[in-house]
Protein backbone atom coordinates (compact mmCIF):
# COMPACT_ATOMS: atom_id res chain seq x y z
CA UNK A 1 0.00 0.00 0.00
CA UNK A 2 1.31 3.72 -0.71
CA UNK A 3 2.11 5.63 2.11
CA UNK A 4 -0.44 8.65 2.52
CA UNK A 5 0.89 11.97 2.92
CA UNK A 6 -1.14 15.31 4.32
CA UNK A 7 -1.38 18.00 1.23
CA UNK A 8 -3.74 21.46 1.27
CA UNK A 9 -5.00 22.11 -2.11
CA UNK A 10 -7.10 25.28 -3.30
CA UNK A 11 -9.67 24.78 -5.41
CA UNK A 12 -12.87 26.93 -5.78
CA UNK A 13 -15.88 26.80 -3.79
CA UNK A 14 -17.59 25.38 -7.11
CA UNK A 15 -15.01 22.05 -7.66
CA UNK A 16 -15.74 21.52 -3.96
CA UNK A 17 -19.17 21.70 -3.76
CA UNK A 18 -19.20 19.73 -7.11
CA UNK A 19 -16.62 17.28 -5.39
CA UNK A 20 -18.69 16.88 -2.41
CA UNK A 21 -21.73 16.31 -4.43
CA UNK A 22 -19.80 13.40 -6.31
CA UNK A 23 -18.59 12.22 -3.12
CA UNK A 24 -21.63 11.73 -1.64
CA UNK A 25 -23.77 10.41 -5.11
CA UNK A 26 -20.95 7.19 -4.81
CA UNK A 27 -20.11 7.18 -0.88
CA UNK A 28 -16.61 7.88 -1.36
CA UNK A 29 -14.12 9.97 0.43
CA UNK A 30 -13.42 13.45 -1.13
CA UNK A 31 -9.79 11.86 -1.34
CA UNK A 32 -10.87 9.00 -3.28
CA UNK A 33 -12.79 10.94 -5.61
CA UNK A 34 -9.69 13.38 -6.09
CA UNK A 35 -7.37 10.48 -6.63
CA UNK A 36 -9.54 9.01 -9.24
CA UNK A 37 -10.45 11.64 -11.12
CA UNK A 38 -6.16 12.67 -11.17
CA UNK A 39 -5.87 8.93 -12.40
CA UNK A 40 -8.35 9.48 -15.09
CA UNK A 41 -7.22 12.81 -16.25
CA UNK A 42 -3.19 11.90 -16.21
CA UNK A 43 -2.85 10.98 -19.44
CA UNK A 44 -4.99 13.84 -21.11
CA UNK A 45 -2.63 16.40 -18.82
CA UNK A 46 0.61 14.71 -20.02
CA UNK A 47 -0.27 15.89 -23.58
CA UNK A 48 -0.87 19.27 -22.95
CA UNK A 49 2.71 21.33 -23.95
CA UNK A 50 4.40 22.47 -20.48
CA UNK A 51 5.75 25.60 -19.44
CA UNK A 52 9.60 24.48 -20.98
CA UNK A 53 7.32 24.46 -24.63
CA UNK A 54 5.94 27.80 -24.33
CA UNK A 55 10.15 28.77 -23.48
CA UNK A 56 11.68 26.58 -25.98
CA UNK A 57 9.72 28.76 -28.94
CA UNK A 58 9.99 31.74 -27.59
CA UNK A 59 13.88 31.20 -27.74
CA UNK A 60 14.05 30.07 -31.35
CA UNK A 61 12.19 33.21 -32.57
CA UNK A 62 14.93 35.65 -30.48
């Protein structure tokens, strides 16, 4: 089993309330519904260009 680690996150009232709403619709934990939905959305987020693609153009233009 992973170890668990304490973490504050922001988010707006909205993605919390919707969070909580999801939360309670499957009787989960707010963590467990955070951890799956960051498991689900993973891939999608690892092909969105980062911050270094954004600086690697603006250097070849200079």
């Amino acid at each position: 089993m992973a170890s668990k680690k304490k973490m504050t996150l922001y988010f707006s009232e909205e993605v919390i309330n919707e969070t909580k709403q999801e939360a309670l619709r499957q009787d989960r934990s707010l963590s467990w519904i955070m951890e799956v939905a960051w498991k689900i959305a993973r891939e999608r987020l690892q092909t969105m260009p980062g911050v270094d693609d954004f600086v690697d153009d603006f250097e070849d233009a200079a």
